[in-house]
Protein backbone atom coordinates (compact mmCIF):
# COMPACT_ATOMS: atom_id res chain seq x y z
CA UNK A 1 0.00 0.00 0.00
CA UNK A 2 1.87 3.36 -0.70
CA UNK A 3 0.77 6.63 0.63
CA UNK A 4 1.65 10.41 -0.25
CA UNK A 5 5.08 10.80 1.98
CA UNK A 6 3.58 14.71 2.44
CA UNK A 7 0.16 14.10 3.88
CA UNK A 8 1.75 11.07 6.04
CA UNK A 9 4.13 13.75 7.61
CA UNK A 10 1.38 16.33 7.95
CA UNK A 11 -0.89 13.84 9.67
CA UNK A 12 2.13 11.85 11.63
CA UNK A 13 3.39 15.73 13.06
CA UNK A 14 0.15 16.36 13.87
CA UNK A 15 -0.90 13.23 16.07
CA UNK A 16 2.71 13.76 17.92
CA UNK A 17 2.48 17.25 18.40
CA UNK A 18 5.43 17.57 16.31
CA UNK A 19 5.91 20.94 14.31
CA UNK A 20 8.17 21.90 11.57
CA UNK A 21 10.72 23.66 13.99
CA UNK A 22 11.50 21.63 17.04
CA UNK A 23 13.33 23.56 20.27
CA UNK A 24 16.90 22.73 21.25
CA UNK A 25 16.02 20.77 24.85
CA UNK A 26 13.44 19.62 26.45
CA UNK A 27 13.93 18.69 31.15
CA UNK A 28 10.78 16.78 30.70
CA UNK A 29 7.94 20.06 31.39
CA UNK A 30 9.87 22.82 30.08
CA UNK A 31 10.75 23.51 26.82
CA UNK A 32 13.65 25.45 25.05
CA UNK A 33 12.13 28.13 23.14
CA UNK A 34 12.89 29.11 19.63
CA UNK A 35 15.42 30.92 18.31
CA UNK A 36 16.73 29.70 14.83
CA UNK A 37 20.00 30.57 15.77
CA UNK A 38 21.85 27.01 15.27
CA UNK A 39 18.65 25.35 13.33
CA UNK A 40 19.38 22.33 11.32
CA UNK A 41 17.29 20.60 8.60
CA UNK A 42 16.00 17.11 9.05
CA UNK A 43 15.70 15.18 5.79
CA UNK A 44 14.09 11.93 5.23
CA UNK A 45 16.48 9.50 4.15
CA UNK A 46 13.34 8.20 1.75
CA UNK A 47 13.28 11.38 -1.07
CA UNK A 48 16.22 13.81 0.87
CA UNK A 49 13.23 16.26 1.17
CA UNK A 50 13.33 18.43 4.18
CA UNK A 51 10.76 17.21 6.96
CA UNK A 52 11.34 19.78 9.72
CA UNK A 53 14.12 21.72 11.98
CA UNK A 54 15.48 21.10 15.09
CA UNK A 55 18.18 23.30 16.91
CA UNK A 56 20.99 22.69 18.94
CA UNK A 57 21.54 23.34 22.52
CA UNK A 58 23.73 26.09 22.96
CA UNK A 59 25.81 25.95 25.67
CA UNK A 60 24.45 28.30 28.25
CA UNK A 61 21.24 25.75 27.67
CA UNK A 62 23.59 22.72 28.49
CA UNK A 63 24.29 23.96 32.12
CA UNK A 64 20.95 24.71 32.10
CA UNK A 65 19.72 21.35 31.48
CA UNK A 66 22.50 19.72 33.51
CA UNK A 67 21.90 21.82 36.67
CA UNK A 68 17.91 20.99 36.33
CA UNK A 69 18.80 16.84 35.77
CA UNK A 70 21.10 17.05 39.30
CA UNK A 71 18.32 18.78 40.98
CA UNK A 72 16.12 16.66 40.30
CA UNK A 73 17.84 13.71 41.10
CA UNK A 74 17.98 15.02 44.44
CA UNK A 75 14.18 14.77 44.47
CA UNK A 76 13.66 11.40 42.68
CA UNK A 77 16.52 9.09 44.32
CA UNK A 78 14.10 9.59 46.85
CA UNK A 79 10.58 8.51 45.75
CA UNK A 80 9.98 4.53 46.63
CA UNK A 81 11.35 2.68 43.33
CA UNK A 82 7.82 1.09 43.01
CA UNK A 83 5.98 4.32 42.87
CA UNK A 84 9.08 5.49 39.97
CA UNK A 85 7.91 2.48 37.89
CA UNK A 86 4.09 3.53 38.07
CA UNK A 87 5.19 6.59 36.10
CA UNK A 88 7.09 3.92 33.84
CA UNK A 89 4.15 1.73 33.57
CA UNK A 90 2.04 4.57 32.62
CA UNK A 91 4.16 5.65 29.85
CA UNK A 92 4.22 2.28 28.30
CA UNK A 93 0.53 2.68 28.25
CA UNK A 94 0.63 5.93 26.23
CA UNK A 95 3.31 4.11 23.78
CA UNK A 96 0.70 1.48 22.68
CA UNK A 97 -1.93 4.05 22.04
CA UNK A 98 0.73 5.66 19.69
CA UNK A 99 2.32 2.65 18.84
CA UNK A 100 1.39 3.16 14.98
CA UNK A 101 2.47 7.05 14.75
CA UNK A 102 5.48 6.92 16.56
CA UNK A 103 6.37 3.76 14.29
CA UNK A 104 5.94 5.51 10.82
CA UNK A 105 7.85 8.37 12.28
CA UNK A 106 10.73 6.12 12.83
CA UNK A 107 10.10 4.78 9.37
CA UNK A 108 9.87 8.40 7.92
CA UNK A 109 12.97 9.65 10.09
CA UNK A 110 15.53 6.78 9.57
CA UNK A 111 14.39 4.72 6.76
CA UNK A 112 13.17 1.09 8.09
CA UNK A 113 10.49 -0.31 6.67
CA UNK A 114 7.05 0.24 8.95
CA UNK A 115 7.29 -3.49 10.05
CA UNK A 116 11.02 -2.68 11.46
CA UNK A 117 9.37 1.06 12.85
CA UNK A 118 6.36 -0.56 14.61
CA UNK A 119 9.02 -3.74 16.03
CA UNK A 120 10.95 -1.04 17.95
CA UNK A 121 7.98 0.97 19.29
CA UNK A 122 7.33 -2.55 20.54
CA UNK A 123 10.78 -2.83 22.47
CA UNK A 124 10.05 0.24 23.95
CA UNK A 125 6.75 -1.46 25.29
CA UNK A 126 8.33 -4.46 26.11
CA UNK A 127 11.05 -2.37 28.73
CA UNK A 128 8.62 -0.11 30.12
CA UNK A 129 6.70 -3.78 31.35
CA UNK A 130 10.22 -5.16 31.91
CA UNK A 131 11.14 -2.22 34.14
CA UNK A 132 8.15 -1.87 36.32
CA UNK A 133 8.60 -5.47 37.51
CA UNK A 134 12.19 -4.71 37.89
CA UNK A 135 11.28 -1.33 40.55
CA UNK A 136 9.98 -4.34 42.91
CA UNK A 137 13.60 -6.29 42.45
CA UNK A 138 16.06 -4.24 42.84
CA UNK A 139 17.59 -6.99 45.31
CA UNK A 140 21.15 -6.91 46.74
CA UNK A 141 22.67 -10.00 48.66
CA UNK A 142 23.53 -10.94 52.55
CA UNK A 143 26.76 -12.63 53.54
CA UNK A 144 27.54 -14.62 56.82
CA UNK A 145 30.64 -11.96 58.54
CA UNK A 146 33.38 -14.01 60.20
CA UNK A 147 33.31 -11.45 63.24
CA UNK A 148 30.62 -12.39 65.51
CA UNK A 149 27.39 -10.54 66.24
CA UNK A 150 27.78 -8.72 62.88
CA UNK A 151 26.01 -8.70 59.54
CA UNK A 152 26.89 -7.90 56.07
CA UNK A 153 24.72 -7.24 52.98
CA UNK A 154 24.86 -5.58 49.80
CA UNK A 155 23.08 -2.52 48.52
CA UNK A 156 22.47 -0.89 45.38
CA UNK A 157 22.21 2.65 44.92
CA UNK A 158 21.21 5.41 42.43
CA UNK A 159 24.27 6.50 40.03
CA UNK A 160 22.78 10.08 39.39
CA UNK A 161 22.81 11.67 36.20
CA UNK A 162 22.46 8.88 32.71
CA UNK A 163 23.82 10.15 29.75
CA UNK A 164 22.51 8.47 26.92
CA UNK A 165 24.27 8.93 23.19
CA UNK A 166 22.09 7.15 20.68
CA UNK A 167 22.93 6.30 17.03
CA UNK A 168 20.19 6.85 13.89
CA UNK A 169 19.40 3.02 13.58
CA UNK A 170 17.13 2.68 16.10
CA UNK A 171 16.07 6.08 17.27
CA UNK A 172 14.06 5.53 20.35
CA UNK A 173 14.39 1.95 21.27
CA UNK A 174 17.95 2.57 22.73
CA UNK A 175 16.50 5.57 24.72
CA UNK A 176 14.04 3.60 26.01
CA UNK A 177 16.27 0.52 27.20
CA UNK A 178 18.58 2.72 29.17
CA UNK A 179 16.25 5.43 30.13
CA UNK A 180 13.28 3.11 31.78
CA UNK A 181 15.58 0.98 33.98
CA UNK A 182 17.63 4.18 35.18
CA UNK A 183 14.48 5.71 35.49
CA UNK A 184 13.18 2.95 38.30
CA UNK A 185 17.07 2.98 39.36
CA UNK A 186 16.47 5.84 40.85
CA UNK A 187 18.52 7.80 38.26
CA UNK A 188 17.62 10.95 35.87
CA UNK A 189 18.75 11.06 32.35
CA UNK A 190 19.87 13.21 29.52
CA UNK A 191 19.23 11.55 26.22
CA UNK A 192 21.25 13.05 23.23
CA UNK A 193 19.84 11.57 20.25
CA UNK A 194 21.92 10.99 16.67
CA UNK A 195 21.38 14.78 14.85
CA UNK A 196 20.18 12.74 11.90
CA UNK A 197 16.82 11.39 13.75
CA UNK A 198 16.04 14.32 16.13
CA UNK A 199 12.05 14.40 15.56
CA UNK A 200 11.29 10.81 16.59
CA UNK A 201 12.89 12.10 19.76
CA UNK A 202 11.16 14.86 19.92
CA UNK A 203 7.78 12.91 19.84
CA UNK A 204 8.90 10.34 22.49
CA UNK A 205 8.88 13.47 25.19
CA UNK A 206 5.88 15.68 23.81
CA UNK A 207 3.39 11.99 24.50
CA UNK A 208 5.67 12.06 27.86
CA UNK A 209 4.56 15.25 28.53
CA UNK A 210 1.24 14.56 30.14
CA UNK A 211 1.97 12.12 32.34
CA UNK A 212 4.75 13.60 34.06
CA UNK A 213 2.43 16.48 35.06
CA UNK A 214 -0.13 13.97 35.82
CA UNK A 215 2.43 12.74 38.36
CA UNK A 216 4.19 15.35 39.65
CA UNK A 217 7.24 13.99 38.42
CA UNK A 218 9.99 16.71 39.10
CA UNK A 219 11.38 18.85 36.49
CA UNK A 220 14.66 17.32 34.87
CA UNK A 221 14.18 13.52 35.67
CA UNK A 222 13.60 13.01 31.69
CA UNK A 223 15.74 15.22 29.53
CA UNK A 224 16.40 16.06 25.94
CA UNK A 225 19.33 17.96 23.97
CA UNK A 226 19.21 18.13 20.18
CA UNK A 227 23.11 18.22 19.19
CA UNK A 228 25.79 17.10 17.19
CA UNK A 229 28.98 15.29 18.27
CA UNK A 230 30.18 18.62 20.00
CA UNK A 231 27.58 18.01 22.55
CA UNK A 232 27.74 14.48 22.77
CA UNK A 233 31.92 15.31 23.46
CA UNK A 234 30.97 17.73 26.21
CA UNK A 235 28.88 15.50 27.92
CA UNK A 236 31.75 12.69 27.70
CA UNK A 237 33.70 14.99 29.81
CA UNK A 238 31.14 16.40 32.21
CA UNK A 239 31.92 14.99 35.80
CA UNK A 240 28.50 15.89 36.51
CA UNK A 241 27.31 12.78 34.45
CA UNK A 242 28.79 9.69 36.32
CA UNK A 243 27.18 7.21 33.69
CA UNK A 244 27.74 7.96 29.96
CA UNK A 245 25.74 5.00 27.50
CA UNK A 246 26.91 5.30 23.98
CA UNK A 247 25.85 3.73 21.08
CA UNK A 248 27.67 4.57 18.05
CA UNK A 249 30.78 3.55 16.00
CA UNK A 250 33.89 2.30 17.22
CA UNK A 251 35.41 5.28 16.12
CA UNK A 252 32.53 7.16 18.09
CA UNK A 253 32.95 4.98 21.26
CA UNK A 254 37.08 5.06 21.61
CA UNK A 255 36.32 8.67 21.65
CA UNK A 256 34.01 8.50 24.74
CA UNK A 257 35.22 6.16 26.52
CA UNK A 258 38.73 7.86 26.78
CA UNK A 259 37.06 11.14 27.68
CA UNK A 260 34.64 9.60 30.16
CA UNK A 261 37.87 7.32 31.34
CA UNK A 262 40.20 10.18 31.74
CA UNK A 263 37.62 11.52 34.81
CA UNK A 264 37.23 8.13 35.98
CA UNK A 265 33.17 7.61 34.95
CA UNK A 266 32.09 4.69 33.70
CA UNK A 267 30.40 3.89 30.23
CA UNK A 268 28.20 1.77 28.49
CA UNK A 269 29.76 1.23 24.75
CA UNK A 270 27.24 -0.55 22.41
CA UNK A 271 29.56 -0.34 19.68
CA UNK A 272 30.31 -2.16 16.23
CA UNK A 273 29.59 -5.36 15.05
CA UNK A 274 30.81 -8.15 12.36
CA UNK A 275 28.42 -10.42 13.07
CA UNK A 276 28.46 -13.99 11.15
CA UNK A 277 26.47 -17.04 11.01
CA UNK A 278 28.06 -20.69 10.73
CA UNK A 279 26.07 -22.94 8.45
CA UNK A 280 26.96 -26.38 9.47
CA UNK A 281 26.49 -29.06 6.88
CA UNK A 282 24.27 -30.66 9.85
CA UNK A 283 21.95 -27.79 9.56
CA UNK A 284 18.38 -27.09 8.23
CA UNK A 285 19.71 -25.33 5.59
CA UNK A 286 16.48 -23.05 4.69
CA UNK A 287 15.93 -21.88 7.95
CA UNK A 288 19.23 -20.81 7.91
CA UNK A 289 18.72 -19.07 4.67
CA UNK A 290 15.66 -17.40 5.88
CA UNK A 291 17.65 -16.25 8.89
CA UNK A 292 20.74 -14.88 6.77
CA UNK A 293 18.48 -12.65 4.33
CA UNK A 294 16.95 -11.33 7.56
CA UNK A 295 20.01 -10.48 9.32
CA UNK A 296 21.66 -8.84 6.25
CA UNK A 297 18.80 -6.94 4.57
CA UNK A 298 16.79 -5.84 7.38
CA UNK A 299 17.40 -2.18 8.25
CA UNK A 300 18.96 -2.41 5.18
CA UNK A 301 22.27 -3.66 6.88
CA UNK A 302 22.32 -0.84 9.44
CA UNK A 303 21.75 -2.94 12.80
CA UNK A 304 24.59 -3.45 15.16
CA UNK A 305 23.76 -6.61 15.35
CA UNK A 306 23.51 -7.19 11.07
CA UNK A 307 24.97 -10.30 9.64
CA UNK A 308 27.87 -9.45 8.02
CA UNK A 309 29.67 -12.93 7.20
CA UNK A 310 28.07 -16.49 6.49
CA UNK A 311 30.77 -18.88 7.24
CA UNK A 312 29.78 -21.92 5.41
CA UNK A 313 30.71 -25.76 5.03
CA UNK A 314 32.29 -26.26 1.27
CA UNK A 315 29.80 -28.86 0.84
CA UNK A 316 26.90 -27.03 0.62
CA UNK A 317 28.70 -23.40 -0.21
CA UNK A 318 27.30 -23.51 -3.50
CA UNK A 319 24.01 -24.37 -2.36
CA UNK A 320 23.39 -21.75 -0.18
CA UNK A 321 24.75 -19.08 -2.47
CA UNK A 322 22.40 -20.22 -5.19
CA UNK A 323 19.47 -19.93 -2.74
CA UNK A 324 20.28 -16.55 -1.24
CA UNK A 325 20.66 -15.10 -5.30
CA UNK A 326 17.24 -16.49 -6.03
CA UNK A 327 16.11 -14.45 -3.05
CA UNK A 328 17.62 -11.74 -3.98
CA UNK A 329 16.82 -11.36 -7.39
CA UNK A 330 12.96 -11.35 -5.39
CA UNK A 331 13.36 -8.35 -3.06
CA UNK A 332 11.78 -5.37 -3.07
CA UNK A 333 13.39 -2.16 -2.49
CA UNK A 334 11.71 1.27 -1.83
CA UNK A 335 9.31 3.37 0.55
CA UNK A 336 9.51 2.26 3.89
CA UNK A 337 6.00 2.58 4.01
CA UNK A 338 5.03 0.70 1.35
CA UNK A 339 4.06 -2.57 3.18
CA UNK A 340 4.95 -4.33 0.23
CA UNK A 341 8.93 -3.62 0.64
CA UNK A 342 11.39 -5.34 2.30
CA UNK A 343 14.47 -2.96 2.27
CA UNK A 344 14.18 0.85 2.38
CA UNK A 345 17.03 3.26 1.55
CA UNK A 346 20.38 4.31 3.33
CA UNK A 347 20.59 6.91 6.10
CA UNK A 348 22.00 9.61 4.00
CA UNK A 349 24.34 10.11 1.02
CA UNK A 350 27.42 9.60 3.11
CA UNK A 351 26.35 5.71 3.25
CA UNK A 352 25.23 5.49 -0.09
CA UNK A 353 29.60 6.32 -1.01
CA UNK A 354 30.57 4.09 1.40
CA UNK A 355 28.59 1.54 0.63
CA UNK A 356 29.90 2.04 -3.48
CA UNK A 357 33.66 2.20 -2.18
CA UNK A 358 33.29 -1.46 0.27
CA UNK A 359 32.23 -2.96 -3.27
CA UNK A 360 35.50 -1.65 -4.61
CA UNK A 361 37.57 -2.90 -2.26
CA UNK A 362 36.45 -6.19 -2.34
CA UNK A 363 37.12 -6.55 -6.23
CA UNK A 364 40.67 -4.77 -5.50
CA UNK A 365 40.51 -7.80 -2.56
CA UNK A 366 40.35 -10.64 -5.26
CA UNK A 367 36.61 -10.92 -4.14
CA UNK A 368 33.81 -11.39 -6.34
CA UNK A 369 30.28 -10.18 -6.29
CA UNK A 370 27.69 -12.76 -6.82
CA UNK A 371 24.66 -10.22 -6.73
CA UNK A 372 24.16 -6.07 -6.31
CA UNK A 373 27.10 -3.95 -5.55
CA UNK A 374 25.39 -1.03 -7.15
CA UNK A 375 23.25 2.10 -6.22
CA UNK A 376 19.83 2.37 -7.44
CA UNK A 377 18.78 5.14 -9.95
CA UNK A 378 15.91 5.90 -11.69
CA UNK A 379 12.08 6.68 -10.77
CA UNK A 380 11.48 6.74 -6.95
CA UNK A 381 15.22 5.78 -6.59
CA UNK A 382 16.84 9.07 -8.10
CA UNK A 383 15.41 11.41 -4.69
CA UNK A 384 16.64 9.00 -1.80
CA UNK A 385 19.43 6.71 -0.58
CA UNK A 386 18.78 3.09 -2.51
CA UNK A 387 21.32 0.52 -2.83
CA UNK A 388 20.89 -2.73 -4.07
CA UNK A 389 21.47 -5.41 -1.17
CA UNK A 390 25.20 -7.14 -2.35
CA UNK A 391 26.38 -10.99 -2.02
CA UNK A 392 30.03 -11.33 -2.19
CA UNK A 393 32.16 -14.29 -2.01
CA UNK A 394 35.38 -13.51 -0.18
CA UNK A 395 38.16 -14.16 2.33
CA UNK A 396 38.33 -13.20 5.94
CA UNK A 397 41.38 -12.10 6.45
CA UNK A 398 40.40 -9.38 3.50
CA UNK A 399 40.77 -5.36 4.79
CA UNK A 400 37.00 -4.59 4.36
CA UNK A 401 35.52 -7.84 5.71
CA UNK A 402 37.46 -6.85 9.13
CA UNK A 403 36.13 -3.87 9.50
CA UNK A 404 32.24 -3.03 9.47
CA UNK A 405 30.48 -1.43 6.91
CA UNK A 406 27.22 -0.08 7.71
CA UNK A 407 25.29 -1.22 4.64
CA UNK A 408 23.70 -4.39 2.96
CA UNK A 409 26.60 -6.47 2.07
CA UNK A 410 26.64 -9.97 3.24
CA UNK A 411 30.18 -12.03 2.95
CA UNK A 412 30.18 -15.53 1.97
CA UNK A 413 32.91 -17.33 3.33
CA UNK A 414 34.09 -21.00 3.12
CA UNK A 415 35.37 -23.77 5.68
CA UNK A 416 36.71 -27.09 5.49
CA UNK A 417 37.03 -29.78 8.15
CA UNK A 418 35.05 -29.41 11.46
CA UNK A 419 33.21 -27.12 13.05
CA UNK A 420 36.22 -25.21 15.05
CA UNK A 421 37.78 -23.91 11.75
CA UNK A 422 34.58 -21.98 11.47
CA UNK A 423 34.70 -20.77 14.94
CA UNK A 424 37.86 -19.60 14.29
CA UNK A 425 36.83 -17.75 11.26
CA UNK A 426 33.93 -16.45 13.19
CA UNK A 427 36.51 -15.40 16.01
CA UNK A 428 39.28 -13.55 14.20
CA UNK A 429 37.75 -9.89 13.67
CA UNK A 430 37.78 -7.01 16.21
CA UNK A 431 34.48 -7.08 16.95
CA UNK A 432 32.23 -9.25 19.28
CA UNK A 433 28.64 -8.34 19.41
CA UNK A 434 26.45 -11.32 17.86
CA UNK A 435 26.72 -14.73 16.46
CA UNK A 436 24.74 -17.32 15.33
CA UNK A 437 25.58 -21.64 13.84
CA UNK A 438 23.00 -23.52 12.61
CA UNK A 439 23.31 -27.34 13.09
CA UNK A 440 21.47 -29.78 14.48
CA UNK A 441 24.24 -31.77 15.99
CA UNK A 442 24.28 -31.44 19.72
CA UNK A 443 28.21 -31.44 19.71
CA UNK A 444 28.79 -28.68 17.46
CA UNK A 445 25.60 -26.48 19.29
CA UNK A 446 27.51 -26.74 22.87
CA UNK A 447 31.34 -26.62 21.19
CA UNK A 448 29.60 -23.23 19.70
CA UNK A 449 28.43 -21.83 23.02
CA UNK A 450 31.46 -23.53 25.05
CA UNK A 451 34.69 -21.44 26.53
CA UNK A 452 36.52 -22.65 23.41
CA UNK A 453 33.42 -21.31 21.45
CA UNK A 454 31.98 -17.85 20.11
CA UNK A 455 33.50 -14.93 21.85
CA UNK A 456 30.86 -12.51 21.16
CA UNK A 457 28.48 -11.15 23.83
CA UNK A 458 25.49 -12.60 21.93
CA UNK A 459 25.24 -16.36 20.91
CA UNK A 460 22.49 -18.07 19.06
CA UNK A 461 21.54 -21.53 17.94
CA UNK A 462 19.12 -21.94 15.18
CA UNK A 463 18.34 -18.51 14.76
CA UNK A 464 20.26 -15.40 13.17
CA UNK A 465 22.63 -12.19 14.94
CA UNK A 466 19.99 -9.76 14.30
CA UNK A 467 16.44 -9.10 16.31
CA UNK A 468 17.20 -9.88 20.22
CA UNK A 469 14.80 -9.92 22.82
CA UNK A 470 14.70 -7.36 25.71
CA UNK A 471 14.79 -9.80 28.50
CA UNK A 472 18.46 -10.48 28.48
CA UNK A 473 21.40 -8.15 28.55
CA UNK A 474 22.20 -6.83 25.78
CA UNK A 475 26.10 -6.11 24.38
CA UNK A 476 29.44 -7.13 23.45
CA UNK A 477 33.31 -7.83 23.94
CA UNK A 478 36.40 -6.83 21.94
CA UNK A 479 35.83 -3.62 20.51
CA UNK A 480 32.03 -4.11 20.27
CA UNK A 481 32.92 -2.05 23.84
CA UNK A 482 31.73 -4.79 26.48
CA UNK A 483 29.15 -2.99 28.08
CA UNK A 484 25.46 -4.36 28.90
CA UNK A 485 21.81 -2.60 28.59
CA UNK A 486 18.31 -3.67 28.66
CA UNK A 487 17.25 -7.15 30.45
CA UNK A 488 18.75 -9.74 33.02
CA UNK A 489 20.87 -8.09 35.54
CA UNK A 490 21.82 -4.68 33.55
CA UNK A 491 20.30 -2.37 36.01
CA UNK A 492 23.37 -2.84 38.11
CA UNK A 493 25.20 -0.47 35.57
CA UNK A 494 23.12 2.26 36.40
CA UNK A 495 23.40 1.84 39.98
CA UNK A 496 26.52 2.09 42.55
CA UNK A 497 27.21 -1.36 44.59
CA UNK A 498 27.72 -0.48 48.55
CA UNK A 499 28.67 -3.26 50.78
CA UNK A 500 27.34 -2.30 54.78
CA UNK A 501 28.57 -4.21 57.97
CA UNK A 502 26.54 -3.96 61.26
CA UNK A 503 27.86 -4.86 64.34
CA UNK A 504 24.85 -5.09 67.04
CA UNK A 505 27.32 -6.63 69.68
CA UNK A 506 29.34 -4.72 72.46
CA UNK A 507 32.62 -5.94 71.39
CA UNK A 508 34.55 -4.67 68.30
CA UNK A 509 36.50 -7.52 66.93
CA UNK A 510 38.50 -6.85 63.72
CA UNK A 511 38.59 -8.76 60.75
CA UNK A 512 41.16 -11.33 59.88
CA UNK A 513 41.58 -11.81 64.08
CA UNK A 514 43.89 -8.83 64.03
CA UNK A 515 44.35 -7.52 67.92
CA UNK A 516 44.57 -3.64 68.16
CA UNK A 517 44.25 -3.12 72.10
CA UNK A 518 44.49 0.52 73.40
């Protein structure tokens, strides 16, 4: 079904309360006004057309936003954490009433196809629920003290003030995964989304809006700043932000994490990824398929968690190639929100070149491309960012299949003998985020997911890298950045770990049976 991109907009801006100049912050019921002095445009990624402007913070409305986020943490720290995730619970309440609109906005904004939009409005659900059960479990442990009549237990403790760096790929789901569990943490945060997706941002805080008045949340427990990286530097070095969650590039996240490092804060890097899948010969070979076309096309190859390589058994290389072309040759590229596409366009222009110049390499490489490797012209195609998804055969040890390029260009790689070759191939990159084999011999499963096995953060069995559920933590090792959010036992990152001895006796015996008499 395809619709008129204008009238969408109109009627999208409209249901958010989104106009075509957006304010510089937002500290949750207060916003910046309008100047115009530092406005930006914000293009759609589907035709380039201008959508609407956004400005960014100046400086003197930095400090202004800071100093409102640490009073207000003040405030909140103190509210019981169940009565913090009734404010959480409500707002996941408001997200499936706008479930559809905020979707297509994140279709419009970034470029995924509505299906992809409408999943991660659905993550955003998914932590609010996860969240509010979490404000009733924020549980620390008790430990038997060798001293007598003493007792020891563990407690967890709001951080203060979250800063949250998001990237363009998913432009409200990240937001949401670190800002709901600091939020029932105890914490306040300041969310600086990517300058290339400010809108969808936008949005998420003007259907906030009502509820925090509704419960006298304080001023500057939920902030926004509209920015580029010059504010996303500043806040890496603000000592006044003792958490800084970044995802981004690896380039991006060396950056921060030296400059949050260097005052001794501590980060959450959700970083690159060169995420491959092992097809065993022992596999169901079309669910792997199914999963590999998935993992490489959707988002058009922009996920962190995108598959990048298939590492595949020589015996049925050819088979699986042929398959995946067929496929190929079958999917359809446009609007985002036409329902019947499968692949929308690039971010911008910038991806579009590097996305041309990976395809060089690899024929400079010695690698060949078995489908795409070109940029789509013509018709619809001429006014946005279209590539043609690419199949490659090539080596791993090859310059560009190391490093990560944010586009949809999947790597087919051989292996001989058994199943640790491949995990060796899957192994020797920089990155660690996600993984995936499919096989359906028990050995090779539990050799995959063993200490001699995948060293990525994220491990799967019988199902791709990409699409992972909030319930468990999410991240990854190596230069991926190794830092956790969203499910299991994340929430400790946003918290500060306190160990507390009581001694109810009327002696005052030291550890270790040291004597001290005076």
């Amino acid at each position: 079904m395809k619709t008129n991109l204008s009238s969408e907009i109109a009627s999208i801006f409209k249901k958010l309360q989104i106009s075509e100049t957006n304010p510089s912050y937002c500290t949750g019921l207060n916003w910046a006004e309008i100047n115009g002095e530092k406005a930006f445009a914000v293009t759609t990624p589907i035709t380039n057309e201008v959508i609407g402007h956004a400005e960014e913070v100046s400086s003197d409305d930095y400090e202004k936003v800071i100093q409102t986020a640490q009073t207000a943490f003040n405030k909140w720290r103190l509210i019981p954490a169940p009565q913090r995730g009734e404010v959480v619970r409500q707002y996941g309440l408001v997200l499936r009433k706008f479930k559809h609109e905020l979707g297509t906005l994140v279709s419009i904004e970034c470029g995924k196809i509505l299906q992809e939009g409408l999943g991660e409005v659905q993550e955003m659900i998914d932590i609010c629920d996860f969240a509010v059960g979490l404000s009733r479990q924020l549980y620390g442990f008790t430990m038997h003290s060798e001293r007598p009549q003493h007792r020891m237990y563990e407690h967890y403790h709001p951080i203060g003030v979250v800063g949250i760096i998001s990237s363009f790929n998913f432009p409200v789901a990240v937001w949401a995964w670190n800002t709901m569990i600091a939020a029932v943490c105890g914490d306040v945060t300041v969310w600086k989304p990517s300058e290339k997706v400010p809108l969808t941002a936008i949005a998420c805080f003007k259907i906030f809006s009502d509820i925090l008045q509704e419960n006298d949340v304080p001023e500057g427990v939920f902030n926004l700043i509209i920015g580029g990286a010059a504010v996303g530097a500043q806040m890496s070095k603000d000592s006044r932000i003792p958490l800084i969650s970044a995802t981004g590039s690896i380039v991006m996240g060396k950056k921060v994490g030296a400059a949050v490092g260097s005052r001794l804060g501590k980060s959450i890097l959700e970083l690159g990824g060169n995420n491959a899948i092992i097809i065993s010969p022992n596999s169901d070979i079309e669910m792997a398929v199914r999963a590999a076309v998935f993992g490489a096309v959707g988002t058009s190859g922009q996920r962190c968690t995108s598959t990048r390589r298939l590492i595949i058994h020589e015996d049925i290389y050819n088979q699986i190639a042929d398959r995946l072309i067929n496929i190929y040759k079958t999917l359809t590229i446009g609007s985002p929100l036409d329902e019947n596409n499968l692949a929308g366009p690039l971010i911008d222009q910038d991806s579009v070149a590097k996305y041309l110049n990976a395809i060089l390499e690899i024929k400079r490489a010695g690698g060949k491309i078995l489908y795409g490797g070109e940029a789509l012209t013509g018709g619809e195609y001429d006014k946005g960012n279209y590539v043609l998804p690419t199949i490659a055969a090539v080596q791993n040890d090859y310059a560009i299949v190391q490093e990560e390029t944010f586009a949809p260009i999947l790597y087919l790689i051989k292996y001989n003998g058994n199943i640790e070759n491949a995990i060796h191939i899957q192994n020797d990159v920089k990155q660690g985020l996600s993984s995936a084999i499919f096989t359906n011999s028990l050995r090779e499963s539990e050799l995959f997911l063993s200490h001699a096995g995948s060293d990525c953060g994220i491990a799967n069995v019988n199902i791709g890298t990409s699409g992972a559920e909030i319930g468990g933590a999410f991240g990854g090792e190596k230069e991926t950045g190794g830092g956790r959010e969203s499910g299991s036992d994340a929430w400790k990152f946003y918290m500060r770990r306190q160990t507390n001895t009581i001694n109810y006796g009327t002696s005052l015996p030291l550890a270790q049976g040291i004597k001290f008499d005076v």
